[in-house]
PDB file of N, CA and C in Angstrom:
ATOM      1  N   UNK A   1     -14.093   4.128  -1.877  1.00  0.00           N
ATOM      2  CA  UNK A   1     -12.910   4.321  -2.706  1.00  0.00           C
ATOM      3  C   UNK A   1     -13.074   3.467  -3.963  1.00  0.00           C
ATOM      4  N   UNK A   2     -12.982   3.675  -5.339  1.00  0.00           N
ATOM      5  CA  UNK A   2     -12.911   3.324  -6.434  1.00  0.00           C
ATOM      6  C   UNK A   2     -11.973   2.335  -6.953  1.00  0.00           C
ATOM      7  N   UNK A   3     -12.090   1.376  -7.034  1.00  0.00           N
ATOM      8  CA  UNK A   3     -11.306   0.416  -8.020  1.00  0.00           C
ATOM      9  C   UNK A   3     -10.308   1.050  -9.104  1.00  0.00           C
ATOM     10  N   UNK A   4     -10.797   2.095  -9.161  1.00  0.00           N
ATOM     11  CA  UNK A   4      -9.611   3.032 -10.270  1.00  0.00           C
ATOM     12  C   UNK A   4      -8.608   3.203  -9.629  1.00  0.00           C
ATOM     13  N   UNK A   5      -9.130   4.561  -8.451  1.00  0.00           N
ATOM     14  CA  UNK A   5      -8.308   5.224  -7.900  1.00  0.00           C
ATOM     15  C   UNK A   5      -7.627   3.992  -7.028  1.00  0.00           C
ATOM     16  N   UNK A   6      -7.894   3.315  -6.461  1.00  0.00           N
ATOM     17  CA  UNK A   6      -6.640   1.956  -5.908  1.00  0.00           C
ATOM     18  C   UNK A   6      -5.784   1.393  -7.282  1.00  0.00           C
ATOM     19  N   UNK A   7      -6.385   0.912  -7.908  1.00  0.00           N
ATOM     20  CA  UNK A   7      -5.450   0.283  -9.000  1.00  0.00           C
ATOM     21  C   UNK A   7      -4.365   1.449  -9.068  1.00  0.00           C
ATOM     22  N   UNK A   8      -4.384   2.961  -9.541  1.00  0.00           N
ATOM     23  CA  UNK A   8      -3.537   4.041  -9.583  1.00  0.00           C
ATOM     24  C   UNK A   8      -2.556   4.028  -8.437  1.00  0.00           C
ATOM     25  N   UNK A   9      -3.101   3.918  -7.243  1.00  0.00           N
ATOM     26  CA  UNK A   9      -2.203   4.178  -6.251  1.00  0.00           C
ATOM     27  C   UNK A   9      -1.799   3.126  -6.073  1.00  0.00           C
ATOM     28  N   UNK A  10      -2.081   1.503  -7.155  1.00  0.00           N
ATOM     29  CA  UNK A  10      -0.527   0.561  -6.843  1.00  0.00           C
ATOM     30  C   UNK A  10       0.007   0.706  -7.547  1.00  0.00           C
ATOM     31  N   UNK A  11      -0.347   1.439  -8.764  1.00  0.00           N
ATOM     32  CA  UNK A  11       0.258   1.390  -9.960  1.00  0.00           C
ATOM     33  C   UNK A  11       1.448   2.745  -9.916  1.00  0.00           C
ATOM     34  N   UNK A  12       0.903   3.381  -8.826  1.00  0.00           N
ATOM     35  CA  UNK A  12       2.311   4.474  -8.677  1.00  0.00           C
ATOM     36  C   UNK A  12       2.975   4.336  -7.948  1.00  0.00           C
ATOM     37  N   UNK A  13       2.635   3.485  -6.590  1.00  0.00           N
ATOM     38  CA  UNK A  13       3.801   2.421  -5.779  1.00  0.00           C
ATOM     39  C   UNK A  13       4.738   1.888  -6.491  1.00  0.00           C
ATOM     40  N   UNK A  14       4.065   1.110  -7.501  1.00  0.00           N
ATOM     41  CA  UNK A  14       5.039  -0.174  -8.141  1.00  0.00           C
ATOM     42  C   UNK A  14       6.268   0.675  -9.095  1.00  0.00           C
ATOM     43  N   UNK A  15       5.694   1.831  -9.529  1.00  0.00           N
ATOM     44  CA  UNK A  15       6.912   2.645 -10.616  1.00  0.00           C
ATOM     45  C   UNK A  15       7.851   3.958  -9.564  1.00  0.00           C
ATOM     46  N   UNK A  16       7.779   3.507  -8.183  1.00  0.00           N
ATOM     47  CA  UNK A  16       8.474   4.310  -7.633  1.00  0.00           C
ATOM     48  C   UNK A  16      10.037   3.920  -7.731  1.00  0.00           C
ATOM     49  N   UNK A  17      11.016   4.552  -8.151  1.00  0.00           N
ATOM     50  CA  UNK A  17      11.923   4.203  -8.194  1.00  0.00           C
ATOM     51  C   UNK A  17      12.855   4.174  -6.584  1.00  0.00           C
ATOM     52  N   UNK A  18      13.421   3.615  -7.246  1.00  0.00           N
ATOM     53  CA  UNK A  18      14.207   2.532  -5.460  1.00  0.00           C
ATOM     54  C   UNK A  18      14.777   3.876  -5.092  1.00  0.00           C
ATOM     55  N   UNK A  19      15.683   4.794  -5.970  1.00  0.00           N
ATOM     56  CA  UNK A  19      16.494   6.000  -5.267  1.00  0.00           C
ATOM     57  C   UNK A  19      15.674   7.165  -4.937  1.00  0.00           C
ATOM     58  N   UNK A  20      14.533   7.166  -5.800  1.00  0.00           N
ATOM     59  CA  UNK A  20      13.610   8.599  -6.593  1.00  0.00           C
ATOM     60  C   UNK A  20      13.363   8.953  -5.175  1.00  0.00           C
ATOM     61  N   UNK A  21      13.203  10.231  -5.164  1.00  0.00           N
ATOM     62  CA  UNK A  21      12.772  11.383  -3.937  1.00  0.00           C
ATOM     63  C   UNK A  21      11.341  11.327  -3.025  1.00  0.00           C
ATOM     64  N   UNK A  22      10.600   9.950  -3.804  1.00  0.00           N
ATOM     65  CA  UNK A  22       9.248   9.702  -2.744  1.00  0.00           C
ATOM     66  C   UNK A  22      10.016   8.575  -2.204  1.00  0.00           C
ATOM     67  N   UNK A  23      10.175   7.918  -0.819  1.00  0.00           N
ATOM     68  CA  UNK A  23      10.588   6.901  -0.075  1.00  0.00           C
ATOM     69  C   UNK A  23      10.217   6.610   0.668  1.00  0.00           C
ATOM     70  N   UNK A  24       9.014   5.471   0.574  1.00  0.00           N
ATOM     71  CA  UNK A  24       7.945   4.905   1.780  1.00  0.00           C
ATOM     72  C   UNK A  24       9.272   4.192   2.520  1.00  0.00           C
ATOM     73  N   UNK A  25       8.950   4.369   3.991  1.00  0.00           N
ATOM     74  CA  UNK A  25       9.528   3.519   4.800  1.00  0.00           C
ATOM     75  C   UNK A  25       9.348   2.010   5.176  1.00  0.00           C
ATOM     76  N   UNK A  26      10.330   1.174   5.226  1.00  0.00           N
ATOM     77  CA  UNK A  26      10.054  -0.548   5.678  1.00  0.00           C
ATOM     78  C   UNK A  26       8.519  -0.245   5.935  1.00  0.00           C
ATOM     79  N   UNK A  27       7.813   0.433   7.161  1.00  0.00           N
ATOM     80  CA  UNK A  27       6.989   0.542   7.884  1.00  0.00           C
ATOM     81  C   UNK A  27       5.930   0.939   6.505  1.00  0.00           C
ATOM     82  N   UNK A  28       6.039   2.044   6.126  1.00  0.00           N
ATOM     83  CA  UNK A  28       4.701   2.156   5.050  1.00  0.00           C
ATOM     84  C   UNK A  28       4.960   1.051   4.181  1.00  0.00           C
ATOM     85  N   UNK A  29       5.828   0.297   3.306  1.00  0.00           N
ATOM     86  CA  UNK A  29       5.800  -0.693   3.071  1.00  0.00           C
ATOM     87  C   UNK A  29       5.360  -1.753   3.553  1.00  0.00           C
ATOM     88  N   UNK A  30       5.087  -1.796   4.399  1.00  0.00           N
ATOM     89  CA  UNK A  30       4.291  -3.310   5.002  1.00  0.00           C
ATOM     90  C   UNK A  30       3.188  -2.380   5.549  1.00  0.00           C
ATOM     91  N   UNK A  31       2.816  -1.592   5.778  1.00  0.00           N
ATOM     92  CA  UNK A  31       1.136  -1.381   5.345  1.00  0.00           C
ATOM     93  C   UNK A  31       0.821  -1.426   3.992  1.00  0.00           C
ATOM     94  N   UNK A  32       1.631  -0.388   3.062  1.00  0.00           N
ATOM     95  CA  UNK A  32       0.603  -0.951   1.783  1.00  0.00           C
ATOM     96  C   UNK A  32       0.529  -2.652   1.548  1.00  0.00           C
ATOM     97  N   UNK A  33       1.461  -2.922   1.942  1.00  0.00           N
ATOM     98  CA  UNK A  33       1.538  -4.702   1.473  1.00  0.00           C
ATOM     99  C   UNK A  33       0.157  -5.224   2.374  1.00  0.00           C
ATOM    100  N   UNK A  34       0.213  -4.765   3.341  1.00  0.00           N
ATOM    101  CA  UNK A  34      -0.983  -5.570   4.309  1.00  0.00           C
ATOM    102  C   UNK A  34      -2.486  -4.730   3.957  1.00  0.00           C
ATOM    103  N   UNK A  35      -2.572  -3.484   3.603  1.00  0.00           N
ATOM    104  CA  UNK A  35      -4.292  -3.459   2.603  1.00  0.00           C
ATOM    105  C   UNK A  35      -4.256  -3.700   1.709  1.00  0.00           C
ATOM    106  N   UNK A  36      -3.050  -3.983   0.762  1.00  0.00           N
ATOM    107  CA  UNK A  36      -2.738  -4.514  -0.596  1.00  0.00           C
ATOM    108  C   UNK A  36      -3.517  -6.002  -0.527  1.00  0.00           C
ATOM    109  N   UNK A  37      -3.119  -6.785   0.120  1.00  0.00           N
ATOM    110  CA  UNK A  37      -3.180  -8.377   0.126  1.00  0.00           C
ATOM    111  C   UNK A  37      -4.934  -7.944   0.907  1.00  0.00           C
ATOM    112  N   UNK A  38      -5.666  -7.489   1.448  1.00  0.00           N
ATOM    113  CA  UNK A  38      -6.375  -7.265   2.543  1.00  0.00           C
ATOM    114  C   UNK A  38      -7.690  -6.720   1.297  1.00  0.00           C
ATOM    115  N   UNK A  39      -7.324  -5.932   0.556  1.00  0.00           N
ATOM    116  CA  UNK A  39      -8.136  -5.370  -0.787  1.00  0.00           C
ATOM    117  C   UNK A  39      -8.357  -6.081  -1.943  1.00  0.00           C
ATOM    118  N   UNK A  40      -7.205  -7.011  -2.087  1.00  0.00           N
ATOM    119  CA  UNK A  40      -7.201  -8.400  -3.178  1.00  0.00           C
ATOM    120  C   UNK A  40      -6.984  -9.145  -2.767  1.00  0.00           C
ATOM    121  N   UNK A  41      -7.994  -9.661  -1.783  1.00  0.00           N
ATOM    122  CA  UNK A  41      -7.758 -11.096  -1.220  1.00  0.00           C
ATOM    123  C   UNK A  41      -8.463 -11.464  -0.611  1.00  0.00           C
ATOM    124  N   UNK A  42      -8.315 -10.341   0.454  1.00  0.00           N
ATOM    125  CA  UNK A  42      -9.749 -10.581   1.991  1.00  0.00           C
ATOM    126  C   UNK A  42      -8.622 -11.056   2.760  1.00  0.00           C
ATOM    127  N   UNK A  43      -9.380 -12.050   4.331  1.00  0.00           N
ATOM    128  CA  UNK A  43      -8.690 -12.266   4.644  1.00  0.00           C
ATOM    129  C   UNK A  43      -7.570 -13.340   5.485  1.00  0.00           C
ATOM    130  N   UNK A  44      -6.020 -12.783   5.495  1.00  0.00           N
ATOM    131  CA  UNK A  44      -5.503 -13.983   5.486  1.00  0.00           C
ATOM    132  C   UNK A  44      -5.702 -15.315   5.440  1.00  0.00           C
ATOM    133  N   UNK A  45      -5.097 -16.389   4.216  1.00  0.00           N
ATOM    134  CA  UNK A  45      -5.720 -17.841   4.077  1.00  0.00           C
ATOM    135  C   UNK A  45      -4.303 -18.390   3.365  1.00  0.00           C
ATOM    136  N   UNK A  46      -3.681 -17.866   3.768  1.00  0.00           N
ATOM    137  CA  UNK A  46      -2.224 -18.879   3.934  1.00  0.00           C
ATOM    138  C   UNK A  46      -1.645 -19.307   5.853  1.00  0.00           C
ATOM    139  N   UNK A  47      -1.055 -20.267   5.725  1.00  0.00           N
ATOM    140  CA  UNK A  47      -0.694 -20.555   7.231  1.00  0.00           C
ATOM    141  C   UNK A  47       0.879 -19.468   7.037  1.00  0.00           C
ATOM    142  N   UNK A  48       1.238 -19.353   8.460  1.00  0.00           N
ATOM    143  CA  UNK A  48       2.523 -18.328   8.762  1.00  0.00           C
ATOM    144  C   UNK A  48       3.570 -18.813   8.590  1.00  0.00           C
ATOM    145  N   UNK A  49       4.729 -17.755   7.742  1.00  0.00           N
ATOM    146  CA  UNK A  49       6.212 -18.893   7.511  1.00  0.00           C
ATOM    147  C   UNK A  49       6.723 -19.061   8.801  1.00  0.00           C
ATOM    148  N   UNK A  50       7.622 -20.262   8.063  1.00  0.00           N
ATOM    149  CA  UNK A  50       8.883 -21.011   9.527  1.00  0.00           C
ATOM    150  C   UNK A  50       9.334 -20.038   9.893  1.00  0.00           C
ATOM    151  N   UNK A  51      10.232 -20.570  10.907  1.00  0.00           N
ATOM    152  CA  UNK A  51      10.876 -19.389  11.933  1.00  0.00           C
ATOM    153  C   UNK A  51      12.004 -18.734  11.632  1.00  0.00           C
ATOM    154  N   UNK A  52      12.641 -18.832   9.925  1.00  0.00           N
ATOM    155  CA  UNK A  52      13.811 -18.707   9.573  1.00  0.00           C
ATOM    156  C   UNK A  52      12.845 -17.682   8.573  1.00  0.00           C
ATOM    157  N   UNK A  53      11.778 -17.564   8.266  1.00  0.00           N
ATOM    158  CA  UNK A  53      11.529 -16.599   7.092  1.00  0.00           C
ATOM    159  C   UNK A  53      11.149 -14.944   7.635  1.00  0.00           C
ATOM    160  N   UNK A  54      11.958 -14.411   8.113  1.00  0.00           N
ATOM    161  CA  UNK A  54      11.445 -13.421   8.662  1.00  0.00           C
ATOM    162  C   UNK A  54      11.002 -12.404   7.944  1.00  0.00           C
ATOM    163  N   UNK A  55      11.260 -11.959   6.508  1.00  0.00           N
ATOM    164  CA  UNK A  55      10.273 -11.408   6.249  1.00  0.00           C
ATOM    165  C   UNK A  55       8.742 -11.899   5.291  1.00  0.00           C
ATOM    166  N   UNK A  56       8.986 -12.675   5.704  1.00  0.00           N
ATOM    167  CA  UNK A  56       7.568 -13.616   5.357  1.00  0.00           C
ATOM    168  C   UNK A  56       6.948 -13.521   6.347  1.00  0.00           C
ATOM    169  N   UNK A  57       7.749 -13.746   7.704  1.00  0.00           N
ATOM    170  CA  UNK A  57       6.641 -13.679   8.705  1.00  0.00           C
ATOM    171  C   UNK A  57       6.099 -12.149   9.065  1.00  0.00           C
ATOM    172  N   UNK A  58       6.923 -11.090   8.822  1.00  0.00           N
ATOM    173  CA  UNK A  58       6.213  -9.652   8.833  1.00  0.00           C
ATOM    174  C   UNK A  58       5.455  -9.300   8.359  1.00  0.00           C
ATOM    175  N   UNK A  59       5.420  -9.612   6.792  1.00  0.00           N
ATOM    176  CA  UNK A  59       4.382  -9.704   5.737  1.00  0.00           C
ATOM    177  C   UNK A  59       3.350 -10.282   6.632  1.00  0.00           C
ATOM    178  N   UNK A  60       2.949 -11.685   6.864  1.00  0.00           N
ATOM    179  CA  UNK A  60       2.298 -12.619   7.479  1.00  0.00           C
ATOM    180  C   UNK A  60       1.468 -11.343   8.534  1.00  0.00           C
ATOM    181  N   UNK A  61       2.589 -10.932   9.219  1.00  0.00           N
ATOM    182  CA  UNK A  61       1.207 -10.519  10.606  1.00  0.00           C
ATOM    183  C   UNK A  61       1.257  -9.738  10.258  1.00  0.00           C
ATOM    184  N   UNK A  62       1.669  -8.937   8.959  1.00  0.00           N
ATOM    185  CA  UNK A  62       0.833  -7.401   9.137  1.00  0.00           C
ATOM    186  C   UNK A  62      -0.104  -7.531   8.434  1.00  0.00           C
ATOM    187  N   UNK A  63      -0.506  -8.672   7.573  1.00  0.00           N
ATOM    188  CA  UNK A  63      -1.536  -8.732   6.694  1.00  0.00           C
ATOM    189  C   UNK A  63      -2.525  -9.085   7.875  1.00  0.00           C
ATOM    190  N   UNK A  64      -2.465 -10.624   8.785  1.00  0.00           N
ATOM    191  CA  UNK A  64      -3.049 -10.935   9.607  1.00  0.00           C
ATOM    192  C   UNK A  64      -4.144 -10.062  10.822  1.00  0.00           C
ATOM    193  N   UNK A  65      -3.167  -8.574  11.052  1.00  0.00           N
ATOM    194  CA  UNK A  65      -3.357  -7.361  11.866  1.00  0.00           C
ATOM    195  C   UNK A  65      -4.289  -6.912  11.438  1.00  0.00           C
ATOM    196  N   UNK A  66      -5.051  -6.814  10.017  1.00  0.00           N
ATOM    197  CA  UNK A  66      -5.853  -5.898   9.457  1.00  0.00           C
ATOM    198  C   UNK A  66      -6.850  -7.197   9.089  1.00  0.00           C
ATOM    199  N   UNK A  67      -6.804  -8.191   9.795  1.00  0.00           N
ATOM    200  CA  UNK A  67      -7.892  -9.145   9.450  1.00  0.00           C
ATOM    201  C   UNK A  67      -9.897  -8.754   9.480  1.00  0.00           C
ATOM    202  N   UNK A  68     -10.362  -8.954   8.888  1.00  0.00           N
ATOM    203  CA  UNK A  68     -11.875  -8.562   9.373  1.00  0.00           C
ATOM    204  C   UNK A  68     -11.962  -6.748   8.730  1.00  0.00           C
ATOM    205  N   UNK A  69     -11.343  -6.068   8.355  1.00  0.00           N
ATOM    206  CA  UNK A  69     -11.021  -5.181   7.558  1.00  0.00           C
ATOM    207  C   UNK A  69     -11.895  -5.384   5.972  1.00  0.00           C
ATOM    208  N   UNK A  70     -12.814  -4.617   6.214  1.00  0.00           N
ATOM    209  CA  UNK A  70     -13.726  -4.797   4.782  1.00  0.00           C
ATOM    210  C   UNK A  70     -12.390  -4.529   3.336  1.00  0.00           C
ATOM    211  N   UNK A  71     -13.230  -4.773   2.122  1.00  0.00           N
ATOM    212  CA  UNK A  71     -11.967  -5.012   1.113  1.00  0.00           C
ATOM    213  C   UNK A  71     -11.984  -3.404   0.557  1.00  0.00           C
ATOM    214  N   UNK A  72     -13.451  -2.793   0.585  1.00  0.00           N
ATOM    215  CA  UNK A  72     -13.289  -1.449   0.099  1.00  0.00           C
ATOM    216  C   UNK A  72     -12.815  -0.575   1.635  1.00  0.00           C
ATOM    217  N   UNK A  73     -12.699  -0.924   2.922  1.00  0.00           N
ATOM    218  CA  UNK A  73     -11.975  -0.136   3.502  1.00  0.00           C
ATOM    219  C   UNK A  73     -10.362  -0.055   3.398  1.00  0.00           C
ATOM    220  N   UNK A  74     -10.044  -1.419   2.484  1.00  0.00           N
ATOM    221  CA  UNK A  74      -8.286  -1.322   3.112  1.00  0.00           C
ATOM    222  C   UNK A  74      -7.997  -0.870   1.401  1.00  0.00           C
ATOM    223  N   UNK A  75      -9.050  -0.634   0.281  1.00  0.00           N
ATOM    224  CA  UNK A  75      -8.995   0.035  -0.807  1.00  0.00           C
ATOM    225  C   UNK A  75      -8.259   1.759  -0.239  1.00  0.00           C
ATOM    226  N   UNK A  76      -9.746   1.924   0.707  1.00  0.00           N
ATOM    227  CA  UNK A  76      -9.611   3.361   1.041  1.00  0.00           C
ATOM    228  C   UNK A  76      -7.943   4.061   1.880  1.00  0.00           C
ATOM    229  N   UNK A  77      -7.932   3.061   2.943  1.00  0.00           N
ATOM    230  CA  UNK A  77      -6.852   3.453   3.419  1.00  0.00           C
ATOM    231  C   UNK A  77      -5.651   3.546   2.881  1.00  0.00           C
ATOM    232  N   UNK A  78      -5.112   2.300   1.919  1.00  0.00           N
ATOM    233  CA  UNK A  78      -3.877   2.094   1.258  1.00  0.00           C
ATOM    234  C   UNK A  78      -4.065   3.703   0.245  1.00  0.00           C
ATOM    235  N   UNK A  79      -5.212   3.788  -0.379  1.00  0.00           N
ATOM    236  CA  UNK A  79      -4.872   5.430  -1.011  1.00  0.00           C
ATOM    237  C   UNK A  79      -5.013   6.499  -0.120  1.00  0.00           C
ATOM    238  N   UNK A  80      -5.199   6.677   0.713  1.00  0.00           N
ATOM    239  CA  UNK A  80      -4.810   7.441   1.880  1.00  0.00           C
ATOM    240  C   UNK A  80      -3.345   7.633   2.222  1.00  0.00           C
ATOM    241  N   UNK A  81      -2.521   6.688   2.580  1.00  0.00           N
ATOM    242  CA  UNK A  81      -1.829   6.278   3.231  1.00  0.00           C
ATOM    243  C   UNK A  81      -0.716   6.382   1.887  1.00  0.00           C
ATOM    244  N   UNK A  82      -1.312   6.446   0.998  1.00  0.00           N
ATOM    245  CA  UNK A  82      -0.036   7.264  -0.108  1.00  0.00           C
ATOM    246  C   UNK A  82      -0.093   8.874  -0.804  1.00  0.00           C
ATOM    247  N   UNK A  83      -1.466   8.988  -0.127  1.00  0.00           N
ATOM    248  CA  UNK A  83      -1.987  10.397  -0.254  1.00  0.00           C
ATOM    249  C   UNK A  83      -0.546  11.267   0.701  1.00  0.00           C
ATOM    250  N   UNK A  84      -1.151  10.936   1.639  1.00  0.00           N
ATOM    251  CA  UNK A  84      -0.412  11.101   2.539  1.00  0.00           C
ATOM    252  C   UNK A  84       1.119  11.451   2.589  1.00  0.00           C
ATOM    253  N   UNK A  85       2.111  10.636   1.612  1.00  0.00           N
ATOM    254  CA  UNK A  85       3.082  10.254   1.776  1.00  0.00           C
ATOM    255  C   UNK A  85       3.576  10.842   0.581  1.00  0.00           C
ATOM    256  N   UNK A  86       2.686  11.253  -0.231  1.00  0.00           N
ATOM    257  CA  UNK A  86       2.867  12.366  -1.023  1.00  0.00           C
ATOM    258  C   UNK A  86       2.810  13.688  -0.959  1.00  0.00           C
ATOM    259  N   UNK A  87       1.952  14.081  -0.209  1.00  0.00           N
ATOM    260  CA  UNK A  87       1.687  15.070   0.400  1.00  0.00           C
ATOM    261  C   UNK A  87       3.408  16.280   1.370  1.00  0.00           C
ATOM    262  N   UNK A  88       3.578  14.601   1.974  1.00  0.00           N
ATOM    263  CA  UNK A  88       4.870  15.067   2.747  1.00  0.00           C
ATOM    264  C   UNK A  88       6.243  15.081   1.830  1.00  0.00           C
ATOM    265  N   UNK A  89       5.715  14.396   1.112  1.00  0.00           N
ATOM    266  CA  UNK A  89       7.013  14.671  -0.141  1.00  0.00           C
ATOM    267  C   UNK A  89       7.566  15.636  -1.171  1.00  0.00           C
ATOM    268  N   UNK A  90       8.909  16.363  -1.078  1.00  0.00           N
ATOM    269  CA  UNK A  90       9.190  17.516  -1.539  1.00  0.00           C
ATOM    270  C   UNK A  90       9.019  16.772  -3.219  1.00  0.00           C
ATOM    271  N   UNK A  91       8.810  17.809  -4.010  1.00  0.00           N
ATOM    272  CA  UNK A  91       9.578  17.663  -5.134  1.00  0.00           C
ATOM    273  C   UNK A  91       8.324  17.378  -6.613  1.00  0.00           C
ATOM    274  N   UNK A  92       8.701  17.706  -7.557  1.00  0.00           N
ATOM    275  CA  UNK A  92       7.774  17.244  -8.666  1.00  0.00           C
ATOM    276  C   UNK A  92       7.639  16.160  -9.584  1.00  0.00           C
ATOM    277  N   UNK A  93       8.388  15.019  -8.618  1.00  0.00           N
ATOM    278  CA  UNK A  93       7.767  13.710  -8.621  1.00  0.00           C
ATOM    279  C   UNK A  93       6.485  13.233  -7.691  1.00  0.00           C
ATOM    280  N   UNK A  94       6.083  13.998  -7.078  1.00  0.00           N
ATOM    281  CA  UNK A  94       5.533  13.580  -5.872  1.00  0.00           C
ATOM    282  C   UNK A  94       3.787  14.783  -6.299  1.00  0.00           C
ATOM    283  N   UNK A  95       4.571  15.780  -6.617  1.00  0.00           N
ATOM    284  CA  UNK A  95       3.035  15.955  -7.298  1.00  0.00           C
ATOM    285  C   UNK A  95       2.451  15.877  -8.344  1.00  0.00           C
ATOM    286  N   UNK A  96       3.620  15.421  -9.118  1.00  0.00           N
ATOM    287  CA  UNK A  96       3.063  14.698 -10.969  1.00  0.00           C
ATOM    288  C   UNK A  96       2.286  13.412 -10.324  1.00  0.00           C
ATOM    289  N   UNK A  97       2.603  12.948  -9.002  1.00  0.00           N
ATOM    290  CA  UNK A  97       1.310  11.463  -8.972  1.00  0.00           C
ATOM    291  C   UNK A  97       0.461  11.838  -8.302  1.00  0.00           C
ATOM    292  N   UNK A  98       0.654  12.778  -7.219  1.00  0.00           N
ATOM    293  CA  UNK A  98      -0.478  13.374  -6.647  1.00  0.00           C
ATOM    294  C   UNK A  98      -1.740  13.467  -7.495  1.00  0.00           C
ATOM    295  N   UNK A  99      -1.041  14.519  -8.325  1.00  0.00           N
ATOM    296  CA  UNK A  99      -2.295  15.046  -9.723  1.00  0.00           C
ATOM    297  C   UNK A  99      -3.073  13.553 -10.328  1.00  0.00           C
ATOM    298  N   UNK A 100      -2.561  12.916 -11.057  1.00  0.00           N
ATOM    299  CA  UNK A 100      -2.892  11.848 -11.752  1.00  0.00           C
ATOM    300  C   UNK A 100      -3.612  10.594 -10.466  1.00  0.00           C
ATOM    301  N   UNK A 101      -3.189  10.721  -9.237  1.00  0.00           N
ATOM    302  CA  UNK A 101      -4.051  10.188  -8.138  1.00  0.00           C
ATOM    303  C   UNK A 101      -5.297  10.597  -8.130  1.00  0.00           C
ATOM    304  N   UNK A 102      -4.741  11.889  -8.045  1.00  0.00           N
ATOM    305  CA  UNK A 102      -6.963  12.917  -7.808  1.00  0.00           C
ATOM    306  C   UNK A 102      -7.004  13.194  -9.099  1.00  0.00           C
ATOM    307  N   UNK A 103      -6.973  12.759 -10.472  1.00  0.00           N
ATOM    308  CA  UNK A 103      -7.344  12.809 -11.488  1.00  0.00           C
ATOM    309  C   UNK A 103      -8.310  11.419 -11.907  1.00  0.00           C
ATOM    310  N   UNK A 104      -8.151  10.768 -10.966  1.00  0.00           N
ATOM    311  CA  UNK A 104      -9.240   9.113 -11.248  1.00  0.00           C
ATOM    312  C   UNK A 104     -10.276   9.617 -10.022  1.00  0.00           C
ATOM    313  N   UNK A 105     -11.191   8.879 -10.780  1.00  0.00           N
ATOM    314  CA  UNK A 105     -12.669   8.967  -9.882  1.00  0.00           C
ATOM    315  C   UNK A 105     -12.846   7.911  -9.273  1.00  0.00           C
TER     316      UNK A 105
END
């Protein structure tokens, strides 16, 4: 998977609007967050929050979960995994990024 085509597919995460008609769930949200951190980072090298930060600590083990995860595999999956989520999504917001997704090499 290409350094393009990932940069694109955070870069069309990040401009999804909070109401707009594509809506990753909590759950796909903390996967992209965990090959996100897993693709720019490697892995986990912070210690886990206190017991009051709970979503720090979700973040924490879902990044942790995908530990040992090469950096161009969790490239590949996180654009998968919005391929995907586009795919299932009605509407022509969802294939104006589609297009411009499979428009990077």
């Amino acid at each position: 998977m290409s350094q393009a085509k990932f940069d694109k597919a955070v870069a069309i995460i990040q401009a999804l609007p909070k109401d707009g008609p594509v809506k990753p769930t909590q759950d796909d949200q903390l996967y992209f967050y965990k090959y996100y951190k897993q693709a720019t980072i490697g892995d986990v090298n912070t210690t886990r929050p206190g017991l009051l930060d709970f979503t720090g600590k979700a973040k924490w083990d879902a990044w942790n979960s995908v530990k040992g995860t090469s950096q161009e595999e969790a490239r590949k999956l996180y654009v998968e995994k919005l391929i995907q989520i586009l795919k299932a999504s009605a509407g022509e917001d969802a294939q104006k990024y589609l297009a411009e997704l499979e428009a990077v090499e």
